[in-house]
Structure formats: C-alpha cells, structure tokens
N, C-alpha and C. Protein backbone atom coordinates (compact mmCIF):
# COMPACT_ATOMS: atom_id res chain seq x y z
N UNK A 1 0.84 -1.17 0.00
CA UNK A 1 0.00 0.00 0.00
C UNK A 1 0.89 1.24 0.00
N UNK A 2 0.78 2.22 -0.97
CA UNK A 2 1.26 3.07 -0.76
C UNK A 2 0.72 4.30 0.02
N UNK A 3 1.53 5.37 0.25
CA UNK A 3 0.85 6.50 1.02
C UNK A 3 1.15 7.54 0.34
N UNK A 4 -0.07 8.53 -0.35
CA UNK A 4 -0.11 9.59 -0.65
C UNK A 4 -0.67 10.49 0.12
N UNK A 5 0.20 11.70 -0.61
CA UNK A 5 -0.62 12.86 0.09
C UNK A 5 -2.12 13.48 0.10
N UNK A 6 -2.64 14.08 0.67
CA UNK A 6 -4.03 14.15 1.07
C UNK A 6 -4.32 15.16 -0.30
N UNK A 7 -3.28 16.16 -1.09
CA UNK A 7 -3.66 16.75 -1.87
C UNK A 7 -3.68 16.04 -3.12
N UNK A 8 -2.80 14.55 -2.80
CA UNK A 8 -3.14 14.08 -4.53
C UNK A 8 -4.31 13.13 -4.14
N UNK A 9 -4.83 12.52 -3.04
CA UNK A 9 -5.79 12.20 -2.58
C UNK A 9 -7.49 12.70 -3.34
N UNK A 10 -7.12 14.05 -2.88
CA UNK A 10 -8.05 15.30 -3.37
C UNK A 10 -8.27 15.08 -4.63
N UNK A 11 -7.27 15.87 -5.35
CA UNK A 11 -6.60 15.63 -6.73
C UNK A 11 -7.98 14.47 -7.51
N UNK A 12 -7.39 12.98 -6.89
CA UNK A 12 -7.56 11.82 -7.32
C UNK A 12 -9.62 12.01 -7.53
N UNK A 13 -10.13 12.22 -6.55
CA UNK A 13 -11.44 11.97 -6.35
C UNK A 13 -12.13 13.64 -6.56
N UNK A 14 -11.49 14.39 -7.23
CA UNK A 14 -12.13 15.89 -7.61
C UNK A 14 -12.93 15.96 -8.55
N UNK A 15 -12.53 14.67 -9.72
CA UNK A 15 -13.67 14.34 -10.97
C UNK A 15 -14.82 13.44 -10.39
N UNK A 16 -16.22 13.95 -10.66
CA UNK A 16 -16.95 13.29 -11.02
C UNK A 16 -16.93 11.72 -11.00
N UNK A 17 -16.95 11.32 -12.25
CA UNK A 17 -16.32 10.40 -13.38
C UNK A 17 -15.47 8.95 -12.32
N UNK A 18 -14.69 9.50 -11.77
CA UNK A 18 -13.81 8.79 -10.43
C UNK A 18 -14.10 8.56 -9.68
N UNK A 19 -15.25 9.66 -9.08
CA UNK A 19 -16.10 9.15 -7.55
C UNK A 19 -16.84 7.71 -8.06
N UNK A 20 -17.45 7.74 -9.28
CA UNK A 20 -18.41 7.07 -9.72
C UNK A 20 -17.84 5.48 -9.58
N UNK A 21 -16.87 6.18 -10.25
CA UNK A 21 -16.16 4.38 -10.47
C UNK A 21 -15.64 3.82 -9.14
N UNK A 22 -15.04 4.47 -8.21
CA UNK A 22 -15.20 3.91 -6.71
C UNK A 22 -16.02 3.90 -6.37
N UNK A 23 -16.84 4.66 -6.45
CA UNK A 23 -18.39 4.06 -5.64
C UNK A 23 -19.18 2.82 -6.24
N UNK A 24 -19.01 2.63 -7.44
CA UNK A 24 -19.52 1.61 -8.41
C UNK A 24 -18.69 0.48 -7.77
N UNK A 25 -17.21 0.17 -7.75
CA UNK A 25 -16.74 -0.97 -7.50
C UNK A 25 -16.65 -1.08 -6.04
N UNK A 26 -16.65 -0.05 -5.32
CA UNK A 26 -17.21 -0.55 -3.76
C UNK A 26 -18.37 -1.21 -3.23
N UNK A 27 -19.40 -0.84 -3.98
CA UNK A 27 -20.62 -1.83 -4.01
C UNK A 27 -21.24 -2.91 -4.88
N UNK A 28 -19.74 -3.00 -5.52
CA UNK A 28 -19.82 -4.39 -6.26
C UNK A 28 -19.50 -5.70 -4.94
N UNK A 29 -20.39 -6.24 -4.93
CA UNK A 29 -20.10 -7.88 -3.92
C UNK A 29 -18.77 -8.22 -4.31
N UNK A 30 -18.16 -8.44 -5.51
CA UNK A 30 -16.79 -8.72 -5.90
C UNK A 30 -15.42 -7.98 -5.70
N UNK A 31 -15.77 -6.60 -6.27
CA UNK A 31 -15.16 -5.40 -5.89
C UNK A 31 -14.41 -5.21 -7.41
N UNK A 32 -14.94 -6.00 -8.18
CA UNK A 32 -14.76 -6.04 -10.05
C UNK A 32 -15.97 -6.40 -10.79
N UNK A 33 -15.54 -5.54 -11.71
CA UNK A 33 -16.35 -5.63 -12.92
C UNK A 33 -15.51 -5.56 -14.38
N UNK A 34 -16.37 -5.67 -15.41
CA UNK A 34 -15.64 -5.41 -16.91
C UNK A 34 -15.81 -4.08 -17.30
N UNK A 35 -14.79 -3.50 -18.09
CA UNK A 35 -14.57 -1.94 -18.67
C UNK A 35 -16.11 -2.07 -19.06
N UNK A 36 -17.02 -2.99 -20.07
CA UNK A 36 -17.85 -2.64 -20.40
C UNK A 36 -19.25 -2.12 -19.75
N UNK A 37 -19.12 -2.88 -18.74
CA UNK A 37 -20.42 -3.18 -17.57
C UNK A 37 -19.91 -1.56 -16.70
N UNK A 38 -19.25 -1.31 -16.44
CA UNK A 38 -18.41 -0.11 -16.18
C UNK A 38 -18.97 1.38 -16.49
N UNK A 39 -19.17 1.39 -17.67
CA UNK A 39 -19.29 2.15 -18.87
C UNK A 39 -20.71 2.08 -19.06
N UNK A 40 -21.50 1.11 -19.35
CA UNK A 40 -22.81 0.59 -19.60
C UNK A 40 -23.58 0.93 -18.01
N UNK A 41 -22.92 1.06 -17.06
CA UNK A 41 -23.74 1.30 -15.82
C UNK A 41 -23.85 2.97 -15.70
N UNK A 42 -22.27 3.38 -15.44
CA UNK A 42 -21.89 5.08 -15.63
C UNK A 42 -23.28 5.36 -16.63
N UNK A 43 -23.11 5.22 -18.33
CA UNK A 43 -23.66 5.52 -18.98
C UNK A 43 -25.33 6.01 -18.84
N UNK A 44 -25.56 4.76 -18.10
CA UNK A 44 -27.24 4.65 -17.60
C UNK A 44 -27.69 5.68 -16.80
N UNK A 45 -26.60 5.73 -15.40
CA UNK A 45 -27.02 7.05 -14.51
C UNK A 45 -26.83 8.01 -14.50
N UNK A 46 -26.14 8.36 -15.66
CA UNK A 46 -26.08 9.43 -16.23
C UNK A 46 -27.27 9.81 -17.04
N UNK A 47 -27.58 9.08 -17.65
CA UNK A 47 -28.85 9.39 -18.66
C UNK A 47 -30.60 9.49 -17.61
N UNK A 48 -30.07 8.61 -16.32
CA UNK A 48 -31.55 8.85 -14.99
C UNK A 48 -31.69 10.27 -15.01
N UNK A 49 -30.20 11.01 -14.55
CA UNK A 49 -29.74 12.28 -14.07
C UNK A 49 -30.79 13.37 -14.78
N UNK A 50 -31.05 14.80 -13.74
CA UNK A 50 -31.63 15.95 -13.94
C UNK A 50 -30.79 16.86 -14.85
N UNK A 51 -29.59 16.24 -15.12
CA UNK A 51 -28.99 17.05 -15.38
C UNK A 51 -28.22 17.41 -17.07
N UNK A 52 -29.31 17.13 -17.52
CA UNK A 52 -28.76 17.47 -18.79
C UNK A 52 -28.82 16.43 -19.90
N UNK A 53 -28.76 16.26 -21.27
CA UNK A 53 -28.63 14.93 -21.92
C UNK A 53 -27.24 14.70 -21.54
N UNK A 54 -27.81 12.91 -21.52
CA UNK A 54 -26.22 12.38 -20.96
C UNK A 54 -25.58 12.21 -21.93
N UNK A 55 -24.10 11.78 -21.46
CA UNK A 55 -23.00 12.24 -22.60
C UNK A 55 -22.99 10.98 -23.26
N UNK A 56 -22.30 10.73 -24.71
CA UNK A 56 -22.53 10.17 -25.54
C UNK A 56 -21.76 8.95 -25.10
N UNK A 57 -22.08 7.89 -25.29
CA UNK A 57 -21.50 6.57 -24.08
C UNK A 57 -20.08 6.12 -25.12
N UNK A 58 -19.57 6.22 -26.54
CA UNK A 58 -18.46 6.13 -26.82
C UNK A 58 -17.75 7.09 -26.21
N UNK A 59 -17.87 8.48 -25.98
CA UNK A 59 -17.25 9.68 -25.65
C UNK A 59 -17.06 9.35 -24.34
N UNK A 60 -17.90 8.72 -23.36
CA UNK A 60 -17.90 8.40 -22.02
C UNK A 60 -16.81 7.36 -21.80
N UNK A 61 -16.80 6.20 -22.72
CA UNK A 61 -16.10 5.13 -22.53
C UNK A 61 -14.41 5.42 -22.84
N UNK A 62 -14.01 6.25 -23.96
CA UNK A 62 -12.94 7.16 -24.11
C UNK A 62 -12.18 7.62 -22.90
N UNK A 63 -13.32 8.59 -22.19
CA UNK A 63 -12.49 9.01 -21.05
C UNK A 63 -12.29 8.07 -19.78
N UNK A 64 -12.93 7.35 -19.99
CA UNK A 64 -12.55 6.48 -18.67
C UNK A 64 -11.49 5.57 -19.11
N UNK A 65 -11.09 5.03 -20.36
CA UNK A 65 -10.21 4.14 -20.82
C UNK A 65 -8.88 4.63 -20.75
N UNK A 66 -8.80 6.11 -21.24
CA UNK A 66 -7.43 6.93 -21.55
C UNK A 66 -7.69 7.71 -20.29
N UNK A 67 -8.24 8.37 -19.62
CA UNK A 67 -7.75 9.56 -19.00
C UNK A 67 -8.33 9.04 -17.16
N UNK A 68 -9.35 8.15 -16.69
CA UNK A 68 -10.04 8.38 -15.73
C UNK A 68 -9.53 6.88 -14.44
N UNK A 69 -9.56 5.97 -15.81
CA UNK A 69 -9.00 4.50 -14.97
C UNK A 69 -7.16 4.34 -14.91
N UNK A 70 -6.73 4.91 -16.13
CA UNK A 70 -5.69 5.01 -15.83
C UNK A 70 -5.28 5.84 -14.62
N UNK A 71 -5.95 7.32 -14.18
CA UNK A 71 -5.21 7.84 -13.05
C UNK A 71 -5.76 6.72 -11.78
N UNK A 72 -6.77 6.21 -11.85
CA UNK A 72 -6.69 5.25 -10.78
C UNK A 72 -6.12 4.37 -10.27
N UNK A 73 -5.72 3.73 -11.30
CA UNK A 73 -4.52 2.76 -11.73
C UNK A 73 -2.97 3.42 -10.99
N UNK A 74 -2.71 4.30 -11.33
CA UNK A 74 -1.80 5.22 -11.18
C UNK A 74 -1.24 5.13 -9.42
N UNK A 75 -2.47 5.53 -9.07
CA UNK A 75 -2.72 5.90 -7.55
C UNK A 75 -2.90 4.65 -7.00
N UNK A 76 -3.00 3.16 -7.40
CA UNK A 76 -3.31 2.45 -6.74
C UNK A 76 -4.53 2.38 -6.27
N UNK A 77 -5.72 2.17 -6.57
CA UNK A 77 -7.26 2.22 -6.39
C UNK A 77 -8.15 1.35 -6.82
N UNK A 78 -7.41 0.90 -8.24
CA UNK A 78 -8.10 0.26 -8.71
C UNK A 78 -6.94 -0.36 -9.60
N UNK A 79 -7.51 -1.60 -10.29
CA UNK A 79 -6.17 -2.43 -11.36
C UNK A 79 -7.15 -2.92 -12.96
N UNK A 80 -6.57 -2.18 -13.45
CA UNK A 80 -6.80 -2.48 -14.54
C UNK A 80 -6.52 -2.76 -15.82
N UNK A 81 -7.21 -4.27 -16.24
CA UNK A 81 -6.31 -5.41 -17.21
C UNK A 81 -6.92 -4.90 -18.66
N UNK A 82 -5.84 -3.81 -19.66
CA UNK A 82 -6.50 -3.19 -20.77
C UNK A 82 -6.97 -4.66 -21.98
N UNK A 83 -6.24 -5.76 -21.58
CA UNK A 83 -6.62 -6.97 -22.35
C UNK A 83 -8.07 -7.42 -22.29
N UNK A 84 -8.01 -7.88 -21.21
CA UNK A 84 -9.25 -8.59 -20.89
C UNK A 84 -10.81 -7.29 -20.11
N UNK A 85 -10.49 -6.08 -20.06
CA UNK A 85 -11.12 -5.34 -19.59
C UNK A 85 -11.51 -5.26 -18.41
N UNK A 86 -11.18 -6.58 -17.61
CA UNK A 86 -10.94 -6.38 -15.80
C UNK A 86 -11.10 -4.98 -15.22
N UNK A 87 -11.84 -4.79 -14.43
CA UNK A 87 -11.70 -3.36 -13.33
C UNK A 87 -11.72 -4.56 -11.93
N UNK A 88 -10.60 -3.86 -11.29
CA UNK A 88 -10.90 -4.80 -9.67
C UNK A 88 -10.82 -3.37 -9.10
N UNK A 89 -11.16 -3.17 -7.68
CA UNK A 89 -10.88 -2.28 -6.77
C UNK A 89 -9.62 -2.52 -5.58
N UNK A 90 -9.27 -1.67 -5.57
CA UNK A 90 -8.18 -1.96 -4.53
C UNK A 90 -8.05 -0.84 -3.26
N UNK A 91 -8.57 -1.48 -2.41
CA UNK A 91 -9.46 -0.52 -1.34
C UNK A 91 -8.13 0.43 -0.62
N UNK A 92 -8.48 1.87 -0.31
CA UNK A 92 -7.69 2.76 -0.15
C UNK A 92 -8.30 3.01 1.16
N UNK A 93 -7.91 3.25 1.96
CA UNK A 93 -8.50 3.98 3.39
C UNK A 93 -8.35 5.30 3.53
N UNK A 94 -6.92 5.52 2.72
CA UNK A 94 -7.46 7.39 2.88
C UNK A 94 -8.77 7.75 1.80
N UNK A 95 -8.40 7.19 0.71
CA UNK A 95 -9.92 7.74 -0.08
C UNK A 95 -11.36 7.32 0.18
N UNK A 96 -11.25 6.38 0.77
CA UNK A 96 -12.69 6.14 1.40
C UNK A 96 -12.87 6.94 2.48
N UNK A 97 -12.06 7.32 3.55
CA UNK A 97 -12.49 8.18 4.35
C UNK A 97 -13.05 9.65 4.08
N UNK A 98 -11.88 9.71 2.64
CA UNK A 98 -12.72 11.60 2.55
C UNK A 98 -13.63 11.05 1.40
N UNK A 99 -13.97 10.12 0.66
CA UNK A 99 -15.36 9.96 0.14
C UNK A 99 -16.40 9.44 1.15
N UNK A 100 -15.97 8.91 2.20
CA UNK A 100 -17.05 8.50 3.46
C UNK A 100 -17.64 10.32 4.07
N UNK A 101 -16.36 10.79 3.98
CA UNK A 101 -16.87 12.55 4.20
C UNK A 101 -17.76 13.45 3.43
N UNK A 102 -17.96 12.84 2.84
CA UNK A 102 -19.10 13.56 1.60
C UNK A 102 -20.34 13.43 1.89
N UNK A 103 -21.40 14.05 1.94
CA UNK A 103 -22.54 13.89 1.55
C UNK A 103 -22.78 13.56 0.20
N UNK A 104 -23.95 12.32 0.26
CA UNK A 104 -24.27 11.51 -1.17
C UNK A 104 -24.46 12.65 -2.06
N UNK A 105 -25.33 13.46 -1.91
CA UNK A 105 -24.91 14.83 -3.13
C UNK A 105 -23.77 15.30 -3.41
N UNK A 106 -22.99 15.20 -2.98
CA UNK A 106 -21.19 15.40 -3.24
C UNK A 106 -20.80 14.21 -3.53
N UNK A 107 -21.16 13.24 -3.53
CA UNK A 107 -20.06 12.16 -3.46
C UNK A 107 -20.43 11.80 -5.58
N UNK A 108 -21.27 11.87 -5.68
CA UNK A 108 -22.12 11.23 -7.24
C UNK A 108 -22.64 12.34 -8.46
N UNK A 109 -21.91 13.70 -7.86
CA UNK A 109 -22.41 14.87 -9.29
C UNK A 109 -21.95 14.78 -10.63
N UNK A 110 -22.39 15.27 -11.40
CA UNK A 110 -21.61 15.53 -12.61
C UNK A 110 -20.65 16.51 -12.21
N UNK A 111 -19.21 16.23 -12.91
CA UNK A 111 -18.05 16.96 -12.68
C UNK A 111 -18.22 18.85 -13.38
C-alpha cells in the first residue's frame, strides 16, 4: 500500500467520473467488474440524471479508458487489465475516508 498525500488524494477523487467508479466498484459484492459493464452502468445514470442529456456513451467510454481509470490505476485504487477489460478495486483507506466525508450529493455529481 502506498501513502499519498491528502492533496493528490483530493486531486484523485475531484472528478466526477472517479467518484463514480469507486463508488460503483465498492458496491460491487466482488469489488470487479468489466470496462464494459463499467461504462454501460456510468452511462445509464447518467442518462436517470436531472442534469442534462447524458454524454454520448463512446465519448464516455474514451475518457474512462485513456484519462479516468488510468489515473486510478496510477494511484493504486483500482487495477486495470487493458486486455481482458478487468476493473478490480483496490481498497484505499485514505480515499474512502474523505469519500465516506461527503454527503451523497457530493459524493455522485456531474463533474
């Protein structure tokens, strides 16, 4: 386990997009899912949302492939197999604590 600082902590869980996907694989029974199921779930509650038409689910799947799972990856959070499309979670205690600090309206907005 590594230890980061509380500002790349921050940093890490400031998008949207990121809360989602830890909160998604924290309440997975497994604590994994596939890039697609991933993407196909994001996609959905986004489109429930008040907030706007949801974004276009290739455009969605883009950023989570190149820009959103990789920083997770990065940080140690999550592991992800670009072959087989694997997402596992890899439970963090500092980031669950300041996402445990959130109110559910903070924790799940659009970025």
């Amino acid at each position: 386990m590594t230890t980061h600082s509380l500002d790349a902590c921050l940093r890490l869980v400031a998008h949207g997009h990121r809360r989602r996907i830890i909160h998604h694989l924290r309440h997975e029974a497994t604590g994994a899912t596939t890039f697609d199921d991933l993407v196909d779930q994001m996609h959905r509650r986004a489109s429930d949302t008040k907030n706007g038409p949801p974004q276009d689910r290739d455009a969605l799947a883009i950023q989570l492939y190149h820009t959103h799972l990789p920083k997770l990856a990065d940080y140690g959070v999550v592991k992800f197999e670009h072959r087989s499309g694997a997402v596992r979670y890899q439970p963090d205690e500092q980031v669950e604590t300041v996402l445990d600090s959130l109110s559910s309206d903070q924790t799940l907005p659009n970025p």
